[in-house]
Protein backbone atom coordinates (compact mmCIF):
# COMPACT_ATOMS: atom_id res chain seq x y z
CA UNK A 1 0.41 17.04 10.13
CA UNK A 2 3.16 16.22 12.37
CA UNK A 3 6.88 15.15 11.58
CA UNK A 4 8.44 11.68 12.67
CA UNK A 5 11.74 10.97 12.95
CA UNK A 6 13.76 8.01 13.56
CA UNK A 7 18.14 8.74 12.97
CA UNK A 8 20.05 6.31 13.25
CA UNK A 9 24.12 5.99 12.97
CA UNK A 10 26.86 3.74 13.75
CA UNK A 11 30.61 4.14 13.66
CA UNK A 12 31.73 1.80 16.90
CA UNK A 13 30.59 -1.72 16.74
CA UNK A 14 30.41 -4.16 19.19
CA UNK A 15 32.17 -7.23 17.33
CA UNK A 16 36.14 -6.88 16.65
CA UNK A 17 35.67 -7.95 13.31
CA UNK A 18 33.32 -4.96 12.18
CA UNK A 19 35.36 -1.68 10.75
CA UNK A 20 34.91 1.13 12.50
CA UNK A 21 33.87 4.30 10.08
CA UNK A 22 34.50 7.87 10.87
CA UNK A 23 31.88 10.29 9.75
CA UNK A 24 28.31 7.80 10.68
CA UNK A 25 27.29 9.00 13.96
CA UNK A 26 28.17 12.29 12.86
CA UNK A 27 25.68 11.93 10.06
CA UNK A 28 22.92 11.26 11.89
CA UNK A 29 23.41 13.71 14.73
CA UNK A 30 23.67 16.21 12.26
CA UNK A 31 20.01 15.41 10.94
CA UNK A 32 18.47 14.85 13.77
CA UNK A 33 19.64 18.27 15.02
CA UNK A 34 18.60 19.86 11.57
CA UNK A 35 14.79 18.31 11.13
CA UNK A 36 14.36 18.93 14.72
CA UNK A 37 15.39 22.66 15.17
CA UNK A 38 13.15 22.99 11.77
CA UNK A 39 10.29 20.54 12.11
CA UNK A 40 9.76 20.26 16.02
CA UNK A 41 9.89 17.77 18.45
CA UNK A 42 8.96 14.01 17.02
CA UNK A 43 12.57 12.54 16.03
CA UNK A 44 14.46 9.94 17.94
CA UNK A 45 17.89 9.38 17.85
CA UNK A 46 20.07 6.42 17.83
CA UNK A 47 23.83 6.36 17.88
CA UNK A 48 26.90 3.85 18.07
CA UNK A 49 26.15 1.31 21.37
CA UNK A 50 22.43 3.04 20.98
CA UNK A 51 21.71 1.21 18.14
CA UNK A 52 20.94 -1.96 18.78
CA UNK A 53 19.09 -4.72 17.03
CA UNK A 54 15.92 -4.30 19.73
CA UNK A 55 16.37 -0.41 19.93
CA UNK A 56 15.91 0.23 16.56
CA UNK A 57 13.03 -2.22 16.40
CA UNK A 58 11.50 -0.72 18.86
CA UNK A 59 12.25 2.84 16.94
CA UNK A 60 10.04 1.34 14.23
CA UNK A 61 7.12 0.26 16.71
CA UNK A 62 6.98 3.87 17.93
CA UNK A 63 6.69 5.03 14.44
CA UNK A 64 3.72 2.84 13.86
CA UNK A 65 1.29 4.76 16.04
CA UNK A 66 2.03 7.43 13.78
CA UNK A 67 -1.55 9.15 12.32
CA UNK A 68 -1.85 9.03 8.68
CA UNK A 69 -1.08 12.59 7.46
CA UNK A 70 1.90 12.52 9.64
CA UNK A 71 5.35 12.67 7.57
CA UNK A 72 8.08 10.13 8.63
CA UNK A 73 11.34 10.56 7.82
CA UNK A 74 13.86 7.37 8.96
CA UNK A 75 17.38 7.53 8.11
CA UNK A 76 20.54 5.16 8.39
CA UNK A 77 24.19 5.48 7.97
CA UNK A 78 26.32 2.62 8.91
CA UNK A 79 27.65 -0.63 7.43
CA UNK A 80 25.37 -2.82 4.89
CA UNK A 81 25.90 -5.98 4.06
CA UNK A 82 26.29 -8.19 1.05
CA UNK A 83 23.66 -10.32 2.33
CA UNK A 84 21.24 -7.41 2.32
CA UNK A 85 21.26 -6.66 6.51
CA UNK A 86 21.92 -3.29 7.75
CA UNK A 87 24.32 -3.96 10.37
CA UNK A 88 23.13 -2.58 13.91
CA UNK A 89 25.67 -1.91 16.48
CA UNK A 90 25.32 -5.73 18.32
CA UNK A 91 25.45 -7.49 14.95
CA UNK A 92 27.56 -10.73 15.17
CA UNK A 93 29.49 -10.74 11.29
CA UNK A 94 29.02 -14.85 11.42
CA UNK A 95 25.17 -14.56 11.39
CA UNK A 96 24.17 -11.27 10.11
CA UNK A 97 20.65 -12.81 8.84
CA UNK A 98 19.77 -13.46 12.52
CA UNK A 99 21.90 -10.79 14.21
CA UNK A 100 21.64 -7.75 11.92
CA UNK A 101 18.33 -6.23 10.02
CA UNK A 102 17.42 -7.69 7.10
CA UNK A 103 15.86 -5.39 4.40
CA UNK A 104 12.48 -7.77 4.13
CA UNK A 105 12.30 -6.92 8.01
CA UNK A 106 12.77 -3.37 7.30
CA UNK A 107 10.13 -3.23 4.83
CA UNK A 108 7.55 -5.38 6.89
CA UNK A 109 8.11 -2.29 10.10
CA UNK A 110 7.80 -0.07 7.04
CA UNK A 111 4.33 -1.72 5.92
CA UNK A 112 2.84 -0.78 9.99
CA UNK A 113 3.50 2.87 9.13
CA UNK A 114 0.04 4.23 8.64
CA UNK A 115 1.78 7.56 7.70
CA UNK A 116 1.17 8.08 3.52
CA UNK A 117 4.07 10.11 3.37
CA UNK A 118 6.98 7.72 4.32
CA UNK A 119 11.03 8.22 3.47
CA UNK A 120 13.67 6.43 3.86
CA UNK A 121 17.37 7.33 3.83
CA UNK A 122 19.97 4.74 3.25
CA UNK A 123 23.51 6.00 3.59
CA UNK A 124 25.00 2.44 3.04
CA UNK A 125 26.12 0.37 0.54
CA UNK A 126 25.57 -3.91 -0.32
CA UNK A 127 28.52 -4.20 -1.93
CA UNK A 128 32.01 -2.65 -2.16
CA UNK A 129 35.44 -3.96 -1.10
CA UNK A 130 37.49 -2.45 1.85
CA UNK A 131 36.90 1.16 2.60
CA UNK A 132 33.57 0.94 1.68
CA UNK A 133 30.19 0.84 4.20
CA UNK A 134 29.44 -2.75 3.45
CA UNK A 135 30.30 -5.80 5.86
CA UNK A 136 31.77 -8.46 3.36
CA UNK A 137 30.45 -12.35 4.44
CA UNK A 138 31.94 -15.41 3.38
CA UNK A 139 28.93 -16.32 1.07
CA UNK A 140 26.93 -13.53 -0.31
CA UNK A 141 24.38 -13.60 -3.69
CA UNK A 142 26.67 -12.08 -6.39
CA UNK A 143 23.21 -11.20 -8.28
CA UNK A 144 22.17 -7.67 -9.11
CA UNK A 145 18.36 -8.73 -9.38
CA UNK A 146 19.08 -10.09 -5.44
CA UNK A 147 20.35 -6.45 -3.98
CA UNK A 148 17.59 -5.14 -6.48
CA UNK A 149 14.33 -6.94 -5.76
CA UNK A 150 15.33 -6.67 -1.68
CA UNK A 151 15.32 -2.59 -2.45
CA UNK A 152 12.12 -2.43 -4.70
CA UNK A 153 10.38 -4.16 -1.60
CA UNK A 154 10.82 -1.45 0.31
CA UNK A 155 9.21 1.13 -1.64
CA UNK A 156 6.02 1.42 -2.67
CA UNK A 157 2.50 3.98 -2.87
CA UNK A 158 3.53 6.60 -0.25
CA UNK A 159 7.10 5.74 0.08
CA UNK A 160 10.23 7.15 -0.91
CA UNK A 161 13.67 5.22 -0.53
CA UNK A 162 16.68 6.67 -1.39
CA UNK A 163 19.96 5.05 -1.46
CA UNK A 164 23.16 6.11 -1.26
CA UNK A 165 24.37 3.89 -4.26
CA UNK A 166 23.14 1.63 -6.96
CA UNK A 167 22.86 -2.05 -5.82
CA UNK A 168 25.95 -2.93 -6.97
CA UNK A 169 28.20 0.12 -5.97
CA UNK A 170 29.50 1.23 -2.42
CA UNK A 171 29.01 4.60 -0.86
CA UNK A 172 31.78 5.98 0.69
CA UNK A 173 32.65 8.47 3.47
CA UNK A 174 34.11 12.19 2.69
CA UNK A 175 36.66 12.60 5.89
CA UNK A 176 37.55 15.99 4.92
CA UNK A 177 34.12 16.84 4.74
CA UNK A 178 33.18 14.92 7.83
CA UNK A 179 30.20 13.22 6.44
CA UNK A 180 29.19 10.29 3.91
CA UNK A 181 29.17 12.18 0.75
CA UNK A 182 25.04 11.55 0.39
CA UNK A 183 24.66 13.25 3.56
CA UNK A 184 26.55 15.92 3.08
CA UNK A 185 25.09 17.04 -0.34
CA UNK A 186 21.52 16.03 1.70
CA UNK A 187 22.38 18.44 4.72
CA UNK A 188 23.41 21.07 1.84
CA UNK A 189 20.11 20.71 -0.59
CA UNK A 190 17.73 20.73 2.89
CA UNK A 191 19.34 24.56 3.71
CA UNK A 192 18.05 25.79 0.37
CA UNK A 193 20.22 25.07 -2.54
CA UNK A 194 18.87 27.24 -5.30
CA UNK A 195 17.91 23.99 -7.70
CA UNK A 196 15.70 23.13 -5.06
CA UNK A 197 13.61 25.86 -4.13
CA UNK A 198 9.97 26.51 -4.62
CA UNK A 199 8.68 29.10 -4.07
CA UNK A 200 10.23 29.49 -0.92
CA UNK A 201 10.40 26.02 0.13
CA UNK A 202 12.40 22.70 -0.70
CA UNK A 203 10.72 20.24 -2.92
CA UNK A 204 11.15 16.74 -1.73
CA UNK A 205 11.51 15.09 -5.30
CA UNK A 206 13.88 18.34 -6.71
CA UNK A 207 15.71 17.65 -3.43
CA UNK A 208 16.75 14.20 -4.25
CA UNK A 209 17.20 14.32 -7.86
CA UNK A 210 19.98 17.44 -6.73
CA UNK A 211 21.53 15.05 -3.79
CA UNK A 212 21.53 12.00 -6.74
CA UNK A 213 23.79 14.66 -9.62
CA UNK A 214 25.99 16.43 -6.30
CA UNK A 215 27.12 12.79 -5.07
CA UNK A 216 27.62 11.52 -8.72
CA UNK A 217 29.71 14.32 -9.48
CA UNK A 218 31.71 14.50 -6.13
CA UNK A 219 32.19 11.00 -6.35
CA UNK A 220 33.99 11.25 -9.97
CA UNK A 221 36.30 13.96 -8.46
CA UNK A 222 37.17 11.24 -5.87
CA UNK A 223 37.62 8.76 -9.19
CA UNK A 224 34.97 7.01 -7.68
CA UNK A 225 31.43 5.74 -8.66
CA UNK A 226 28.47 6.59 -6.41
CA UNK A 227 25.04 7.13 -7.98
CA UNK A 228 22.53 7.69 -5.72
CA UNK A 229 19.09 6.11 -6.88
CA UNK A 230 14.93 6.52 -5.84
CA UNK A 231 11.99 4.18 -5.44
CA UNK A 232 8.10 4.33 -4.77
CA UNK A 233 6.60 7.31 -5.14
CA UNK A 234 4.31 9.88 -2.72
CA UNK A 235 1.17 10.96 -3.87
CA UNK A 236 1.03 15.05 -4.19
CA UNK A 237 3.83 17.32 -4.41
CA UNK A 238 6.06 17.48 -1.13
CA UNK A 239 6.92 20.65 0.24
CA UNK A 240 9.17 21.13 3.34
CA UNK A 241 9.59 25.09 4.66
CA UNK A 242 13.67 25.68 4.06
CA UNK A 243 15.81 23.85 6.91
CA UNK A 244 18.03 26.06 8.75
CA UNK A 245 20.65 25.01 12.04
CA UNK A 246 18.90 25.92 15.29
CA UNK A 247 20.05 25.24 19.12
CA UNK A 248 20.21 21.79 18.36
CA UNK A 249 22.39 22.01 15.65
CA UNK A 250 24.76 24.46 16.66
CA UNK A 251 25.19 22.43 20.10
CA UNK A 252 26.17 19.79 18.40
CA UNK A 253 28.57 21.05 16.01
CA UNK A 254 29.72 24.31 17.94
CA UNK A 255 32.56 25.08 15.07
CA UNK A 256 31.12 28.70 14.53
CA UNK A 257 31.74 31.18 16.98
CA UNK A 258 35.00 30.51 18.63
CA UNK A 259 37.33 32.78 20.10
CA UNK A 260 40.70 32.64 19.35
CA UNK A 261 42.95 30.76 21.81
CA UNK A 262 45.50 32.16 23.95
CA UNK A 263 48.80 30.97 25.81
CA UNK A 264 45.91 29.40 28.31
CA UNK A 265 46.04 25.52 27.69
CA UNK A 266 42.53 26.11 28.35
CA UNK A 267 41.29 28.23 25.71
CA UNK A 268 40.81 25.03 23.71
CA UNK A 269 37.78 24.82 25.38
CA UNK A 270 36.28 26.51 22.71
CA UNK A 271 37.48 23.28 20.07
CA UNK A 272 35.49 20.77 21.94
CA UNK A 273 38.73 19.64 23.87
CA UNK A 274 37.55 17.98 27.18
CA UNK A 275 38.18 19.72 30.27
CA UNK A 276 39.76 16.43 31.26
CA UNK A 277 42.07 16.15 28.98
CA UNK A 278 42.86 20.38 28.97
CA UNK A 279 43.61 19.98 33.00
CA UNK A 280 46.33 17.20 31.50
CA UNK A 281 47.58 18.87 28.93
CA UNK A 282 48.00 21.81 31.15
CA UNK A 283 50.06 19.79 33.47
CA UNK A 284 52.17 18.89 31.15
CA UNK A 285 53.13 22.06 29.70
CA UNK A 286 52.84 25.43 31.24
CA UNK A 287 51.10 27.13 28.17
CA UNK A 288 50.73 27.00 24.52
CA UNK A 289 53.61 29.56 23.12
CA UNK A 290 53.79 31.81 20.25
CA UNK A 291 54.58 29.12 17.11
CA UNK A 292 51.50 26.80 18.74
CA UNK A 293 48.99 30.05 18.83
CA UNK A 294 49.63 30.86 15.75
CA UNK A 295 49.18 27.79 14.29
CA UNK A 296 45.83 27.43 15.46
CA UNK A 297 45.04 31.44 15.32
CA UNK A 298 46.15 32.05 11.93
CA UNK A 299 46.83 29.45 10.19
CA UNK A 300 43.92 26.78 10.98
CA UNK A 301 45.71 24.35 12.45
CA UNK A 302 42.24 22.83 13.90
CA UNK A 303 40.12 23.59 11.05
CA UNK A 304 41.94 21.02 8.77
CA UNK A 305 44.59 23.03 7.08
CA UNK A 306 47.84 21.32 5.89
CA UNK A 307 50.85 22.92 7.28
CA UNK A 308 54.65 22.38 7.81
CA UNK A 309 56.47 23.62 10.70
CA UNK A 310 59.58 24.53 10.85
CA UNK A 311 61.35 25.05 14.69
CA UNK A 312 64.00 23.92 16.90
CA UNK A 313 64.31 20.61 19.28
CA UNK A 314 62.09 21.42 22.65
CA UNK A 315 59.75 23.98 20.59
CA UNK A 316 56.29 22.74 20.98
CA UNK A 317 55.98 21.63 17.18
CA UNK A 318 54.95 18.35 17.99
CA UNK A 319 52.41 19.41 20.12
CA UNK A 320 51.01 20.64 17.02
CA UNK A 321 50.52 17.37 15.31
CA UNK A 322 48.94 15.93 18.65
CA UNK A 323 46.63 19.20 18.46
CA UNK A 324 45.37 18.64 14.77
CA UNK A 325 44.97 14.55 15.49
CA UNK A 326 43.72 14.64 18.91
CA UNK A 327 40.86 17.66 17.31
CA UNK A 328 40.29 14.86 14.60
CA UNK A 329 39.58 11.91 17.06
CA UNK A 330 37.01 13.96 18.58
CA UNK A 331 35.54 14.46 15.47
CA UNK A 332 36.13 10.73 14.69
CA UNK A 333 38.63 11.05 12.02
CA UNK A 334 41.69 8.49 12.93
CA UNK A 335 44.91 9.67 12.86
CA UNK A 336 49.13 8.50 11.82
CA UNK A 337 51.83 9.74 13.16
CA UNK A 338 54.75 8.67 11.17
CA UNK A 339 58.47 8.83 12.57
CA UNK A 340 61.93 7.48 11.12
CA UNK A 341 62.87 5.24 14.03
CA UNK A 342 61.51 2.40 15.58
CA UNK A 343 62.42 3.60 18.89
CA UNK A 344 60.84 6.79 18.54
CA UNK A 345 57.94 5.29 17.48
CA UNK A 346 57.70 3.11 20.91
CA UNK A 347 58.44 5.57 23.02
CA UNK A 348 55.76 7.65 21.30
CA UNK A 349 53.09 5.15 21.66
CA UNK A 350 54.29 4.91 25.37
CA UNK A 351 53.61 8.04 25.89
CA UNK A 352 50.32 8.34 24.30
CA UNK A 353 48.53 5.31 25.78
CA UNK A 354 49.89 6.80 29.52
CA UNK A 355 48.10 10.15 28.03
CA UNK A 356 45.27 9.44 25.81
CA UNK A 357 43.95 5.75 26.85
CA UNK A 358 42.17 6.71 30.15
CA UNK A 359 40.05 8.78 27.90
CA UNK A 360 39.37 5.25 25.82
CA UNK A 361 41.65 6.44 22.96
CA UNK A 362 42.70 3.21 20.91
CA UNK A 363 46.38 3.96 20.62
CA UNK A 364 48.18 1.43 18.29
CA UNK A 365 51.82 0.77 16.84
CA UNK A 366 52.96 -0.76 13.47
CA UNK A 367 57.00 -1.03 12.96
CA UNK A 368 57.28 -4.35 11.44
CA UNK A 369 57.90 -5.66 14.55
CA UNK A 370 56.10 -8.90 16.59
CA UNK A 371 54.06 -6.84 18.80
CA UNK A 372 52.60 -4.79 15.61
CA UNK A 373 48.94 -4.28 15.73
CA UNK A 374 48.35 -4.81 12.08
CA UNK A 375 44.66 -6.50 12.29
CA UNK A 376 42.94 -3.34 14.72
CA UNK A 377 44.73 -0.99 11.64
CA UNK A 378 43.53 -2.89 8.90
CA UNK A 379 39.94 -2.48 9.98
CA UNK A 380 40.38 0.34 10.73
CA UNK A 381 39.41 0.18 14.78
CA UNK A 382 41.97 2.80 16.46
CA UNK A 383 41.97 6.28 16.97
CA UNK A 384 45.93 7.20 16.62
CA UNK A 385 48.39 4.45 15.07
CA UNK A 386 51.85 5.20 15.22
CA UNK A 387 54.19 3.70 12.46
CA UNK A 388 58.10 4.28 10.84
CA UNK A 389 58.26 5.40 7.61
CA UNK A 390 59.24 1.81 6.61
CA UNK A 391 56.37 0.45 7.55
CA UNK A 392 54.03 2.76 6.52
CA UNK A 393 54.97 3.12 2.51
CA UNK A 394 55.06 -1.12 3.08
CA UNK A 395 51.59 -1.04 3.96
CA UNK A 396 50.23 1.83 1.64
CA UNK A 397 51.67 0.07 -1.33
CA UNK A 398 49.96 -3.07 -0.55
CA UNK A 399 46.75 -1.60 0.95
CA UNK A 400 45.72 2.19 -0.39
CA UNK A 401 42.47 2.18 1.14
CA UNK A 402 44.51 2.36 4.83
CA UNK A 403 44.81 6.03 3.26
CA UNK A 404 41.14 6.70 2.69
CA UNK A 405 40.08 6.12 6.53
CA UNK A 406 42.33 8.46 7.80
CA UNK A 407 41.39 12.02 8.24
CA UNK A 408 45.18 13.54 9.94
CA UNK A 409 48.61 12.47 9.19
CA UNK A 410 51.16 14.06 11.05
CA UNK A 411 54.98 13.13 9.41
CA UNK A 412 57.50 13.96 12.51
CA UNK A 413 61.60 15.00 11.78
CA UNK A 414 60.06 14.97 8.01
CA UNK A 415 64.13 16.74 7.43
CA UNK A 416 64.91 13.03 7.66
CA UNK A 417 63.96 13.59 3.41
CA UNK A 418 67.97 14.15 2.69
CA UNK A 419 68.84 11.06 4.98
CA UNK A 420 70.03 8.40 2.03
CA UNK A 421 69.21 6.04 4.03
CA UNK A 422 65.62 6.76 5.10
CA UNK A 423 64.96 9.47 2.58
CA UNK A 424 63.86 7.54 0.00
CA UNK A 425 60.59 6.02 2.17
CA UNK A 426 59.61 9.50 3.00
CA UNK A 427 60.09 10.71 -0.70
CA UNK A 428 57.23 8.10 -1.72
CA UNK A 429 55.00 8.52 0.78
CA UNK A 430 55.17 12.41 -0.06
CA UNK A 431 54.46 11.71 -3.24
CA UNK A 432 51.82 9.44 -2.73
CA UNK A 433 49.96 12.04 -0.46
CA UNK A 434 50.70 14.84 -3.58
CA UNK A 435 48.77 11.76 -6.26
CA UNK A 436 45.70 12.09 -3.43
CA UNK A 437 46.40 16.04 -2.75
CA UNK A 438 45.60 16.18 -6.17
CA UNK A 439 42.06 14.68 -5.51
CA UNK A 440 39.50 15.53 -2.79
CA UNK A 441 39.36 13.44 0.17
CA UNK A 442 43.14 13.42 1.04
CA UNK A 443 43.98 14.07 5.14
CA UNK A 444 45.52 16.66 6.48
CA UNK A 445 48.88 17.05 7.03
CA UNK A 446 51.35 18.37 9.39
CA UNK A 447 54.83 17.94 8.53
CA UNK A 448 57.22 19.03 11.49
CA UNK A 449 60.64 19.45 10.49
CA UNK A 450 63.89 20.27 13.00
CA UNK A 451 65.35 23.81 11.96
CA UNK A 452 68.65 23.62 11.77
CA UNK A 453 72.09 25.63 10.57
CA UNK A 454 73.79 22.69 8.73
CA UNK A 455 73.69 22.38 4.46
CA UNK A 456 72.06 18.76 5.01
CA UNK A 457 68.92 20.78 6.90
CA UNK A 458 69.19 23.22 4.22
CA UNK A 459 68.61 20.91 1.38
CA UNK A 460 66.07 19.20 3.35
CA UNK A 461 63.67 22.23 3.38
CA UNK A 462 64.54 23.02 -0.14
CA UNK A 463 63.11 19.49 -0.76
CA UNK A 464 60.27 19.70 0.91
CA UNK A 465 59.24 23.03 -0.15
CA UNK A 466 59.02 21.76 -3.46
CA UNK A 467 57.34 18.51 -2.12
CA UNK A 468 54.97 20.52 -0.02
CA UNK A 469 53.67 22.61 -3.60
CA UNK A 470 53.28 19.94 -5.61
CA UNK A 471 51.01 18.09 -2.98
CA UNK A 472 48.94 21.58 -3.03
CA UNK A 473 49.93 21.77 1.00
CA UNK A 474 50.88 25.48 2.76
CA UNK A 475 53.94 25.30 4.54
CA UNK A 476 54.37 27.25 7.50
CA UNK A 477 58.07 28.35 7.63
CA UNK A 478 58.18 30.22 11.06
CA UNK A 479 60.63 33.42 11.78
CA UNK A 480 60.22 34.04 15.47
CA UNK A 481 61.63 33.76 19.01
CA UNK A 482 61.42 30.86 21.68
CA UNK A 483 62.52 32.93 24.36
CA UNK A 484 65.43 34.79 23.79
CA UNK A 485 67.22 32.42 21.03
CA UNK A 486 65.98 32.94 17.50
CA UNK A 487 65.86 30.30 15.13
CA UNK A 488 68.49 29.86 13.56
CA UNK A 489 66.79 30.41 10.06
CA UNK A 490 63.75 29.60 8.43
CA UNK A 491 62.68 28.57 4.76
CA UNK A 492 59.88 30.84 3.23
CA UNK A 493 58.61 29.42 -0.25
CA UNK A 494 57.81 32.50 -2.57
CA UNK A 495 56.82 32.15 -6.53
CA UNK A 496 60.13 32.00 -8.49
CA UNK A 497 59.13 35.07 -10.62
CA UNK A 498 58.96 37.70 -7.26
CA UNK A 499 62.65 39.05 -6.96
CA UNK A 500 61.84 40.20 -3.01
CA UNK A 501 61.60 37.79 0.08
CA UNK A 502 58.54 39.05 2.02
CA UNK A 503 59.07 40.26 5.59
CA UNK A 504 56.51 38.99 7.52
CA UNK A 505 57.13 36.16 10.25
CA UNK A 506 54.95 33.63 8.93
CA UNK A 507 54.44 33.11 5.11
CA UNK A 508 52.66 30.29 3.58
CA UNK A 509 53.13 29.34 -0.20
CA UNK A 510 50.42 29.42 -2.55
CA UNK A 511 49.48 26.20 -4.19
CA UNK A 512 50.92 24.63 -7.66
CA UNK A 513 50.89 21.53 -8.93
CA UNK A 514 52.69 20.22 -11.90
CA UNK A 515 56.65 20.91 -11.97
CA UNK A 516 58.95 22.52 -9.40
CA UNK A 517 57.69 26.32 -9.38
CA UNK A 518 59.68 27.39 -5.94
CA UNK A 519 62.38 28.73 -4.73
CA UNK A 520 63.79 29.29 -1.30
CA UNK A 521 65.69 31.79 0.73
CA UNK A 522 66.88 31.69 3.72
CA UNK A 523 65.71 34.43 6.25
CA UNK A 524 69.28 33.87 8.35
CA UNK A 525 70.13 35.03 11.98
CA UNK A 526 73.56 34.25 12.48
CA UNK A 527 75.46 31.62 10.36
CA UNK A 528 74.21 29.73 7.97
C-alpha cells in the first residue's frame, strides 16, 4: 500500500473580482507537510498561481495510475461557488462553469481512481454571503437538492467526502488560529486526539465524526453555523499510524524554536522576516530598543497577543504595530492601521508603499476621500489598509464582515479617546472590538498611545484601561528609559481590591469583562 496525495490551496486569485482569503494556502501546506513527514513521499502540492485549472487536472491524471490498494487522500481549501465549481486560481467569476471545476468534473477524475480507498477533503463552502469561501454569481440554483445531488455524486463504494459545511451553509476561516476551522480541528484529530485513537492509531471514520462535533462547536462560539458532513463509505476499517510534524512541517511553519531577539534588527530572522526587508528595516533605524524587545521578548508581540503601549513621541512604539502587521502579512493575515487624521493617514500610506510595495505588499488607503480604495478593501485584496477613525466605524457599521478578514489592527495616538471631537469614533470602534473580544476570532490589537504629563493624557489612559479590560486585551503600560529621559509616567491597571501598585517595569492587567473593575495609578517621575 502506498499513500497519494494531491493538496491543493488558494488565497491569491488571478481575477480582481475574486476575494482574497487568508488562512488557504496555509491549509494545505500544512497537510501536505503533515501526511508527508508521516506517510512518505507520494503527495503533490498546489498553491495560489500553482493552482490552475490544467494543473490540478493534471494532479488528478497522476492520481489515476494509482494501484488499487493504494490510499489517496485529495484535499481543497479555497473559494466554492454557488454554481457548484471549485474556483481554481485562473477562474474567470463571469464563466465559472467553463473556467472553474465543476463538481460533476471532479467526480468523473474521481471515477479513474483505481485506488478503493479514496478521500476527499473539501474546505469550501456553495453558499454563504461575504466573508464566507464561496464566489457569489449573478444566477445561481437556490435549491438544496441542487448543492446536494452535485455532492452525493461524488461519493460512492470506496470513497469518502467530507465537507466543510452542509450544502447550504458556508465554512469560514479562523484568523487567529490561522487556518479554516475544518482544518484546523483536522490537523488536531490527525496528531492523536484521544477520541480518536485505536489502539495506537487514528481511525479514519472516529477521525471525522471528531473534526464534524470540534467545527460545530467552534463554530457556535463564533455564533456561527458550520456542520461538517460525510458521504460514501470505504470498505474495512481505516487505520492511519498517529501523524506527527516532521522536517517538512517544521520548515514550513518554523514558530517553535526561536531565540529571543536582540537590539540586532536582524534577530527577526528567526520570525520569518525576509532578509530583504531586515537589511531595510535596519537602515532605517539603528536597532530595536528596550520598549520594542520587550514587546516581542516578553510580551508576544509576534505571537498574536493584544497589547497597548504606552511611550513618548520618537519612541519606537509604532514600529511595534508595523512589527505585529507586517509578522501577520507574512502569515497572510491583512492588517488596519487606524489614525485620527487624514493627513496622517496619507503620509502613512506614503511611507509604506515607498517601504513595503517592492516586496509586492498591497498597501491601500480609505479616508472618505476621492482617491479611497474602497473596492480592493471590500474584497478583501490588500495586505495593510490604512484608514481615520471616521472612516473606519463608517464602514464597520455598514459592513461587519470587513472585521472578520482581518487578523491585526493596530489603533495609532489611541489618547485621541478624550478628544470630544474625535473621541467618540474611537469609543465605538473600541467597543465594537470588546462585542468580538468577547468571541473567538477577533484580531489582535495594538493600541499605541502618546505618554504624556497633561490631565487630558491622564484621563485618556484611565479610559482606555477600562476599555482595554472589558475587550479582554493586556495593556502594556511601560516604566522605563529612552536614553537618559524617563517617561514622564506610565498607567499600570491593577484589580481594584489590591491596595499596593506593583513595582515591576512592565505590568499587564488580567482580563475582565462585564463592568469597570480597574483602577489606575500613576507610577510618576517628575510632575504630574
Amino acid at each position: 500500500m502506498r499513500f497519494r496525495g494531491l493538496f491543493i490551496g488558494i488565497d491569491r486569485y488571478e481575477s480582481a473580482q475574486i476575494r482574497w482569503l487568508n488562512c488557504a494556502r496555509r491549509d494545505a501546506v500544512a497537510l501536505h507537510a503533515l501526511f508527508s513527514d508521516t506517510l512518505g513521499d507520494g503527495a503533490e502540492l498546489l498553491i495560489d498561481e500553482q493552482a490552475t485549472s490544467a494543473a490540478i487536472e493534471a494532479g488528478f491524471a497522476r492520481l489515476a495510475t494509482s494501484a488499487v490498494d493504494d490510499v489517496v487522500v485529495i484535499a481543497f481549501s479555497g473559494h466554492g461557488s454557488e454554481t457548484h465549481e471549485l474556483v481554481t486560481y485562473d477562474a474567470d467569476d463571469r464563466d465559472l462553469a467553463a473556467t472553474a471545476l465543476p463538481l460533476a468534473m471532479i467526480s468523473s477524475w474521481l471515477d479513474r481512481i483505481p485506488a478503493r480507498q479514496v478521500i476527499l477533503l473539501l474546505d469550501c463552502c456553495f453558499s454563504g454571503g461575504m466573508g464566507a469561501k464561496v464566489v457569489a454569481v449573478p444566477s445561481a440554483p437556490r435549491s438544496l437538492a441542487s448543492t446536494t445531488q452535485a455532492l452525493e455524486h461524488l461519493s460512492g463504494s470506496g470513497r469518502l467526502i467530507m465537507t466543510a459545511s452542509t450544502a447550504t451553509q458556508e465554512a469560514w476561516e479562523h484568523i487567529p488560529l490561522r487556518h479554516g476551522l475544518f482544518t484546523y480541528h483536522l490537523l488536531e484529530a490527525l496528531q492523536g486526539a484521544e477520541e480518536v485513537r485505536q489502539a495506537g492509531k487514528v481511525s479514519v471514520y472516529r477521525l471525522l465524526q471528531y473534526v464534524a462535533a470540534r467545527v460545530s462547536d467552534a463554530a457556535t462560539r463564533l455564533r456561527k453555523s458550520q456542520h461538517p458532513t460525510m458521504r460514501g463509505q470505504i470498505d474495512g476499517e481505516l487505520l492511519w499510524p498517529l501523524f506527527r510534524p516532521g522536517p517538512l512541517y517544521h520548515m514550513a511553519f518554523p514558530e517553535r524554536g526561536r531565540t529571543p531577539v536582540t537590539a540586532d534588527v536582524v534577530s527577526l530572522a528567526s520570525y520569518g522576516f525576509p532578509p530583504d526587508l531586515l537589511h531595510v528595516w535596519a537602515g532605517a533605524i539603528p536597532s530595536l530598543n528596550l520598549l520594542q524587545q520587550e514587546a516581542i521578548n516578553d510580551f508576544n508581540l509576534l505571537k498574536g497577543e493584544h497589547l497597548v503601549v504606552s511611550a513618548p513621541t520618537s519612541s519606537g512604539k509604532t514600529m511595534i504595530g508595523e512589527l505585529a502587521a507586517l509578522q501577520g502579512v507574512l502569515e497572510r493575515r491583512r492588517a488596519l492601521f487606524l489614525l485620527p487624521l487624514k493627513a496622517l493617514v496619507n503620509d502613512k500610506y506614503g511611507q509604506f508603499v515607498r517601504t513595503y510595495g517592492p516586496f509586492g505588499l498591497r498597501i491601500i488607503r480609505a479616508t472618505g476621500e476621492i482617491a479611497d480604495d474602497i473596492p480592493p478593501l471590500m474584497r478583501g485584496q490588500y495586505d495593510i489598509c490604512l484608514m481615520t477613525y471616521e472612516k473606519c466605524a463608517a464602514l464597520l457599521l455598514g459592513n461587519p464582515y470587513l472585521l472578520d478578514q482581518v487578523g491585526t489592527l493596530v489603533v495609532d495616538e489611541v489618547q485621541m479617546i478624550a478628544d470630544q471631537s474625535r473621541g467618540a469614533n474611537l469609543e465605538f470602534l473600541l467597543t465594537l472590538l470588546r462585542v468580538r473580544g468577547s468571541q473567538e476570532g477577533g484580531p489582535q490589537l495594538i493600541a499605541c498611545r502618546r505618554s504624556s504629563a497633561t490631565r487630558t493624557a491622564w484621563n485618556a489612559g484611565l479610559a482606555l484601561a477600562c476599555y482595554a479590560a472589558l475587550s479582554g486585551l493586556s495593556p502594556l503600560m511601560k516604566e522605563c528609559s529612552v536614553g537618559t529621559a524617563p517617561f514622564a509616567f506610565s498607567i499600570q491597571a491593577v484589580p481594584r481590591r489590591s491596595s499596593r501598585v506593583s513595582s515591576p517595569s512592565v505590568a499587564r492587567a488580567q482580563a475582565r469583562t462585564g463592568s469597570f473593575p480597574w483602577s489606575a495609578s500613576s507610577l510618576a517621575r517628575g510632575s504630574r
